[in-house]
N, C-alpha and C. Protein backbone atom coordinates (compact mmCIF):
# COMPACT_ATOMS: atom_id res chain seq x y z
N UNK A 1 68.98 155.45 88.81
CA UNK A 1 69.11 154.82 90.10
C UNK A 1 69.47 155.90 91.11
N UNK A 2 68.76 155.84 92.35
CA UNK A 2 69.14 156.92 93.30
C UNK A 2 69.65 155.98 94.31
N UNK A 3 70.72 156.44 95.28
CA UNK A 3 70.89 155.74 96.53
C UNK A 3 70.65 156.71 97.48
N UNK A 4 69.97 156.57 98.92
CA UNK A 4 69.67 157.23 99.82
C UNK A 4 70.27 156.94 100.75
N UNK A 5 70.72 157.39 102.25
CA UNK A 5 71.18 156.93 103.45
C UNK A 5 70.17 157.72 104.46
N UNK A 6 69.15 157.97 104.06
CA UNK A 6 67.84 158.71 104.80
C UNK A 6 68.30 159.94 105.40
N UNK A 7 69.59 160.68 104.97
CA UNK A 7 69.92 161.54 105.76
C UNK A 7 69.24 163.51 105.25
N UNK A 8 68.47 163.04 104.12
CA UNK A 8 68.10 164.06 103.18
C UNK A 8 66.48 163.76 102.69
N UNK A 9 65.80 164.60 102.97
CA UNK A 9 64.10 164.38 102.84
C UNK A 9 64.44 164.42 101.74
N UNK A 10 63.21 163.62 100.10
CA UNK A 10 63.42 163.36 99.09
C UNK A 10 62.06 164.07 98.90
N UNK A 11 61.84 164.82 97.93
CA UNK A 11 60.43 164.94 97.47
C UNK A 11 59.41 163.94 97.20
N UNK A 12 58.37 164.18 97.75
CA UNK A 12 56.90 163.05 97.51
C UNK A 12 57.23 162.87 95.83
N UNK A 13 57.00 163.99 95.51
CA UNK A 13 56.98 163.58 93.80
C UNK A 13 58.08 162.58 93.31
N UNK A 14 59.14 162.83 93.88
CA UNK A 14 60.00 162.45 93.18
C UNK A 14 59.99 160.46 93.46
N UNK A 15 59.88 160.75 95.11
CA UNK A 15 59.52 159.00 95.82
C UNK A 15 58.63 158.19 95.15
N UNK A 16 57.46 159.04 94.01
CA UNK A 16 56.23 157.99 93.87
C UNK A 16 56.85 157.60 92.54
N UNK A 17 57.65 157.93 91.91
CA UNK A 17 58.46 157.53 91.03
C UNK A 17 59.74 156.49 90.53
N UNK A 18 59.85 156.71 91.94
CA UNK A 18 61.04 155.20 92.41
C UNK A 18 60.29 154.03 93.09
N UNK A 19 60.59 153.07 92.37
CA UNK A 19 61.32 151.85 93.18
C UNK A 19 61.80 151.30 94.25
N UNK A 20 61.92 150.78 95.76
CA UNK A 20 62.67 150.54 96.61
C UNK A 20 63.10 149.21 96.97
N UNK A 21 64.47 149.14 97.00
CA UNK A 21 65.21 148.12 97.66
C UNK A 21 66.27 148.43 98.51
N UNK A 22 66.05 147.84 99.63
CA UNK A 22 66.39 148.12 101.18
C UNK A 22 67.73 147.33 101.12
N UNK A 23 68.81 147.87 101.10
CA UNK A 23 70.19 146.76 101.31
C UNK A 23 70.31 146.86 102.88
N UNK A 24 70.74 145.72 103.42
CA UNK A 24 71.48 145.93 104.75
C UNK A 24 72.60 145.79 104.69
N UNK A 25 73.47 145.67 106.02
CA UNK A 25 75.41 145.86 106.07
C UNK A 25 75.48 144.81 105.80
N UNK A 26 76.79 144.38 105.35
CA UNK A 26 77.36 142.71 104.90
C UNK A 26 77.13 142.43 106.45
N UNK A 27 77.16 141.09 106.40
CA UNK A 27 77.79 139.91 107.46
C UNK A 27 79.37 140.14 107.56
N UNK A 28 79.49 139.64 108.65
CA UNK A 28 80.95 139.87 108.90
C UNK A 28 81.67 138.56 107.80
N UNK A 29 81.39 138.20 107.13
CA UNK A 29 82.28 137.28 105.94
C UNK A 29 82.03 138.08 104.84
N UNK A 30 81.12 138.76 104.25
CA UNK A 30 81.21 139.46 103.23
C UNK A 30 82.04 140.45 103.53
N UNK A 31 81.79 141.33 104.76
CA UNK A 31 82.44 143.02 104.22
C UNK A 31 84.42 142.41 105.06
N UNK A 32 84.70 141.24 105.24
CA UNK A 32 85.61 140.86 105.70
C UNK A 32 86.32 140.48 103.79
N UNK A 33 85.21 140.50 102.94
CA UNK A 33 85.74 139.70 101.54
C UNK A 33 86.23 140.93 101.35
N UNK A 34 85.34 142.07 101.29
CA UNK A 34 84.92 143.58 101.09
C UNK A 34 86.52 144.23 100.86
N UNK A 35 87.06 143.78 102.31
CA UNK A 35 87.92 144.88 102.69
C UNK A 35 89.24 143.95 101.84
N UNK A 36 89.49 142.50 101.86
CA UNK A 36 90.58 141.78 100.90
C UNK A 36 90.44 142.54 99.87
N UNK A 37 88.97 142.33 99.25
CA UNK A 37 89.20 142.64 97.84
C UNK A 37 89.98 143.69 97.43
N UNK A 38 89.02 145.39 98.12
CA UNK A 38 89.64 146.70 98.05
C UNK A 38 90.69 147.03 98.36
N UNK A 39 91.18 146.36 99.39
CA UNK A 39 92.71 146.72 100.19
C UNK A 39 93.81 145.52 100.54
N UNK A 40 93.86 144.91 99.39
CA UNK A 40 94.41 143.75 99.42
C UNK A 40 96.21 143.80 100.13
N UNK A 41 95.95 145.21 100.28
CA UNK A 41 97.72 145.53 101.06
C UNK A 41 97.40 145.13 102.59
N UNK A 42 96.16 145.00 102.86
CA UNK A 42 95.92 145.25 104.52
C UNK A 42 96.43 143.90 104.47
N UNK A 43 97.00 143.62 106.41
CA UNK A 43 96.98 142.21 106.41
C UNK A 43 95.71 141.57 106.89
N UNK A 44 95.71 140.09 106.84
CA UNK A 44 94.66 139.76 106.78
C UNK A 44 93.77 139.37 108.18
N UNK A 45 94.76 139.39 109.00
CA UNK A 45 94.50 139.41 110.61
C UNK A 45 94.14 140.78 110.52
N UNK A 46 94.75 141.92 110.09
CA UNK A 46 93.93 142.90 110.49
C UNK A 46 92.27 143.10 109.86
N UNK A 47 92.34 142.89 108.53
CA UNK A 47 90.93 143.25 108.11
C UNK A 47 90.29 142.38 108.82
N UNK A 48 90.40 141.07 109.04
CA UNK A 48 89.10 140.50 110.16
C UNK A 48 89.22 140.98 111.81
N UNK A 49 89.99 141.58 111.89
CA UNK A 49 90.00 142.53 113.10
C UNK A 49 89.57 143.96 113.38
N UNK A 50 89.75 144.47 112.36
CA UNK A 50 88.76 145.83 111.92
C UNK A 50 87.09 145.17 111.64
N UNK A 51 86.78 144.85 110.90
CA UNK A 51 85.45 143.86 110.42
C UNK A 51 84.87 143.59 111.76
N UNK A 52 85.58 142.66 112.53
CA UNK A 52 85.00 142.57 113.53
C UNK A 52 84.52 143.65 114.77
N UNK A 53 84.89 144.13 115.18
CA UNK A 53 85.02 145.44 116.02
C UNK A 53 83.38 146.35 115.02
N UNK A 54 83.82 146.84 114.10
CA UNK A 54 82.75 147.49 113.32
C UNK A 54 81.26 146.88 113.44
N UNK A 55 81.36 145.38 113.03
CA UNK A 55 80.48 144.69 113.49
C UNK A 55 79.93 144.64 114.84
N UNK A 56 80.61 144.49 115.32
CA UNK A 56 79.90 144.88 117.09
C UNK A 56 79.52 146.38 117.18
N UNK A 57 80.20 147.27 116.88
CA UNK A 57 79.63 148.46 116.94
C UNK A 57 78.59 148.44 115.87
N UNK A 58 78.30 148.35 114.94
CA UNK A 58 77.32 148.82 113.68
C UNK A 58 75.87 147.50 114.44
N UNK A 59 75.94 146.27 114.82
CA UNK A 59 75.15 145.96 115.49
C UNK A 59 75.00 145.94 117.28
N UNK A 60 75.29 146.58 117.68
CA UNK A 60 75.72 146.47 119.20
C UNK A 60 75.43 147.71 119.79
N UNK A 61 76.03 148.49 120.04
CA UNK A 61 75.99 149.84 120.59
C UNK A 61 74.82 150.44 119.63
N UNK A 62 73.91 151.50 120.15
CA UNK A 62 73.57 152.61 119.90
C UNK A 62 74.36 153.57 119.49
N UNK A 63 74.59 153.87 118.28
CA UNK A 63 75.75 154.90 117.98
C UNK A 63 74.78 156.08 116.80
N UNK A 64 75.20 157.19 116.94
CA UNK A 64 74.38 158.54 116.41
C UNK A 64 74.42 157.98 115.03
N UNK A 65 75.52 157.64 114.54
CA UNK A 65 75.80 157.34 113.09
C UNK A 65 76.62 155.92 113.16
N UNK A 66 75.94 155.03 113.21
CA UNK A 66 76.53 153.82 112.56
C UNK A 66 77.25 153.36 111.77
N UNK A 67 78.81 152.63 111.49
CA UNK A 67 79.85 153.10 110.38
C UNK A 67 79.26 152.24 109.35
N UNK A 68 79.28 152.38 108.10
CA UNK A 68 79.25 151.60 107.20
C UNK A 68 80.58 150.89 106.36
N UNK A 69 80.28 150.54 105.18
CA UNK A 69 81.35 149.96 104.63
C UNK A 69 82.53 150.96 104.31
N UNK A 70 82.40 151.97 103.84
CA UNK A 70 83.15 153.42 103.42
C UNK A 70 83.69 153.62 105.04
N UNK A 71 83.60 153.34 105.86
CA UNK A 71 83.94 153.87 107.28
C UNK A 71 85.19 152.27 107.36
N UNK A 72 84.81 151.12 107.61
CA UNK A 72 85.77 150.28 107.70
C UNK A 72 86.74 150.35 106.91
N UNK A 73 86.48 150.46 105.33
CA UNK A 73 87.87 150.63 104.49
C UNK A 73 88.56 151.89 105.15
N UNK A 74 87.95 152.73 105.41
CA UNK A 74 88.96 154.31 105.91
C UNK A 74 89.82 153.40 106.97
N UNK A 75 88.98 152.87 107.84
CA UNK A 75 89.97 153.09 109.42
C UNK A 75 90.97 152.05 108.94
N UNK A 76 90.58 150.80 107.91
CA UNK A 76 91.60 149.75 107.77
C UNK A 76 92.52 150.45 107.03
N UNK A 77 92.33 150.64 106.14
CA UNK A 77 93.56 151.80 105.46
C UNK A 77 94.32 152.52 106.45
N UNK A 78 93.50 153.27 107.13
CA UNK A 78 94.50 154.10 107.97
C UNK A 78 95.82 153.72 109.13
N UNK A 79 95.24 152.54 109.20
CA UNK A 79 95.55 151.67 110.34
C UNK A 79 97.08 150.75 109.31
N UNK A 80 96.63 150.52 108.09
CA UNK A 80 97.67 149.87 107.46
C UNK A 80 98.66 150.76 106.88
N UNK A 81 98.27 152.21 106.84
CA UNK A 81 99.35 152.79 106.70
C UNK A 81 100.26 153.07 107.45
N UNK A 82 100.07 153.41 108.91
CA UNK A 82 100.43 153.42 110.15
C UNK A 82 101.26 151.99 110.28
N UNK A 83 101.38 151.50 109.25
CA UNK A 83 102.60 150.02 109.84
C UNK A 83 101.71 148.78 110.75
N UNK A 84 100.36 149.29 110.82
CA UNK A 84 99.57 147.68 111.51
C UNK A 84 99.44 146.70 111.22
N UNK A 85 99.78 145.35 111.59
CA UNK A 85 99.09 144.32 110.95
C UNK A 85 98.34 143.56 111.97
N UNK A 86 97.92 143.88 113.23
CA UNK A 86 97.29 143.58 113.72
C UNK A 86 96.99 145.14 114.44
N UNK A 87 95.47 144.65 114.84
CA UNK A 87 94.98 145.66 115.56
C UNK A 87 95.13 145.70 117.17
N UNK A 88 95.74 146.74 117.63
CA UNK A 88 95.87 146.97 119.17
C UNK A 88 95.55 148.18 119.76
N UNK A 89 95.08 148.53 121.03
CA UNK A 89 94.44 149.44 121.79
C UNK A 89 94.77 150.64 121.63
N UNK A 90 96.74 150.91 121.44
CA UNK A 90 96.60 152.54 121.46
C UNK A 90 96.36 152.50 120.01
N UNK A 91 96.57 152.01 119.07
CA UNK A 91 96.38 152.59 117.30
C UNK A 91 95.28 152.54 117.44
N UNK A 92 93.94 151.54 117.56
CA UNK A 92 92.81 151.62 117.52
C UNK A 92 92.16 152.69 118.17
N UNK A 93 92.52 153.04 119.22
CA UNK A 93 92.40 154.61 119.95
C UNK A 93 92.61 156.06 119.41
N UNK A 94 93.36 155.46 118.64
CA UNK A 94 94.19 157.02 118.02
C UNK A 94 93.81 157.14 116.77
N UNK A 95 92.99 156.12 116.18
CA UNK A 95 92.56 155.91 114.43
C UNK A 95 91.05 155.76 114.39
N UNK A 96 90.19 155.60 115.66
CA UNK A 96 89.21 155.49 115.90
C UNK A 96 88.01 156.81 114.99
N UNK A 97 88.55 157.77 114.51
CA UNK A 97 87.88 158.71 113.55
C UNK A 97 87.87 159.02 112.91
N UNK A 98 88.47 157.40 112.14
CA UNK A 98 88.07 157.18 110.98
C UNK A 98 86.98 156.78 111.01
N UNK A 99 86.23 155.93 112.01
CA UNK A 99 85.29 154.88 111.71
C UNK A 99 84.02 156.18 112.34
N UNK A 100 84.05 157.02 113.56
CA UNK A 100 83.29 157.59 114.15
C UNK A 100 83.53 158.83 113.77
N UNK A 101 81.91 159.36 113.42
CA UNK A 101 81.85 161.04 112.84
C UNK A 101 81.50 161.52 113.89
N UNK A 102 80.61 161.28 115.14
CA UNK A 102 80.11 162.19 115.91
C UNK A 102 80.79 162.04 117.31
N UNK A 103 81.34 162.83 117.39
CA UNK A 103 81.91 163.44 118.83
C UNK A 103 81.33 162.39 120.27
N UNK A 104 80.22 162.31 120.35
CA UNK A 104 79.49 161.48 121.18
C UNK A 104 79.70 159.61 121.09
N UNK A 105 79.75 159.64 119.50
CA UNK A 105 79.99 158.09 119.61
C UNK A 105 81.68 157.92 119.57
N UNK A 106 82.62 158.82 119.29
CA UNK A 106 84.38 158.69 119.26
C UNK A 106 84.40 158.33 120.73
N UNK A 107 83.68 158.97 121.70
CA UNK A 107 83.83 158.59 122.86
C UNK A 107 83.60 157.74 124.01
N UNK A 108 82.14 157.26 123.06
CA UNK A 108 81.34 156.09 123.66
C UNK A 108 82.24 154.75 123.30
N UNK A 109 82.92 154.95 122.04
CA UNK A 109 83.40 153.56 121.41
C UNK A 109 85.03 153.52 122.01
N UNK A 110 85.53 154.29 121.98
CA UNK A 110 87.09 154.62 123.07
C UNK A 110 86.96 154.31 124.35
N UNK A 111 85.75 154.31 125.43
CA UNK A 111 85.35 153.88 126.53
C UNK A 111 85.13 152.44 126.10
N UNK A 112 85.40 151.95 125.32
CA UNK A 112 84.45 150.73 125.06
C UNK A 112 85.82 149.62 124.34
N UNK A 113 86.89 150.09 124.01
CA UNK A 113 87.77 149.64 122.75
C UNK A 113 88.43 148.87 123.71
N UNK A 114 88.78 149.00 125.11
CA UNK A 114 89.69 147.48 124.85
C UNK A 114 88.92 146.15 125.44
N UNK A 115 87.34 146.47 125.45
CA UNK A 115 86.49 145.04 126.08
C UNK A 115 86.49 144.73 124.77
N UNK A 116 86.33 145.81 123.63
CA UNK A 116 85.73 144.96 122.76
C UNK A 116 87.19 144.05 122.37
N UNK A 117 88.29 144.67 121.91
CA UNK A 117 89.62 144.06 121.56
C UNK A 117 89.81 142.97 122.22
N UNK A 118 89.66 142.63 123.25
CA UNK A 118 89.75 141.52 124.34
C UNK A 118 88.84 140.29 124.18
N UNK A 119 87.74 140.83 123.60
CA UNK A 119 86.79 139.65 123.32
C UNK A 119 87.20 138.72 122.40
């Protein structure tokens, strides 16, 4: 079994040899199960508060790199170590890279963090 994130050309040879099945991101009730399951220390207002936010960004914004599931557990973790149990503007500000790798989107989504929090 290979997994890809398209970020690495694969050899022709090797492609006519595989198989493909296309996963997409959970729904916000799965990767909301996602994050109970894995991090069952988080509270639970926060993981559907991280979940959510990600969700608007991963479908919403144009972002260079879109977070995936490995990106929400980081920032929820990070955020629950930091003493959060709910999510608010300056921690979400200041923990925000966990979820964002590229310089361009840390800044697009920090311009953007307390409409989305507010919603």
């Amino acid at each position: 079994m290979l997994t890809s994130n398209r970020t690495r050309e694969l050899h022709d040879a090797l492609k006519r040899r595989c198989l493909y099945h296309w996963i997409d991101h959970p729904g916000l009730a799965r990767e909301t199960a996602i994050v109970r399951t894995r991090l069952p220390e988080v509270a639970e207002k926060l993981a559907e508060q991280v979940v959510t936010v990600v969700q608007r960004l991963r479908f919403g914004d144009e972002l260079l790199k879109p977070p995936g599931v490995a990106e929400t557990l980081d920032w929820a973790r990070a955020l629950h170590e930091l003493g959060s149990t709910e999510l608010d503007l300056e921690t979400a500000a200041a923990t925000i890279g966990a979820l964002c790798k590229y310089r361009e989107d840390l800044e697009r989504v920090r311009a953007t963090l307390d409409v989305m929090l507010s919603a």
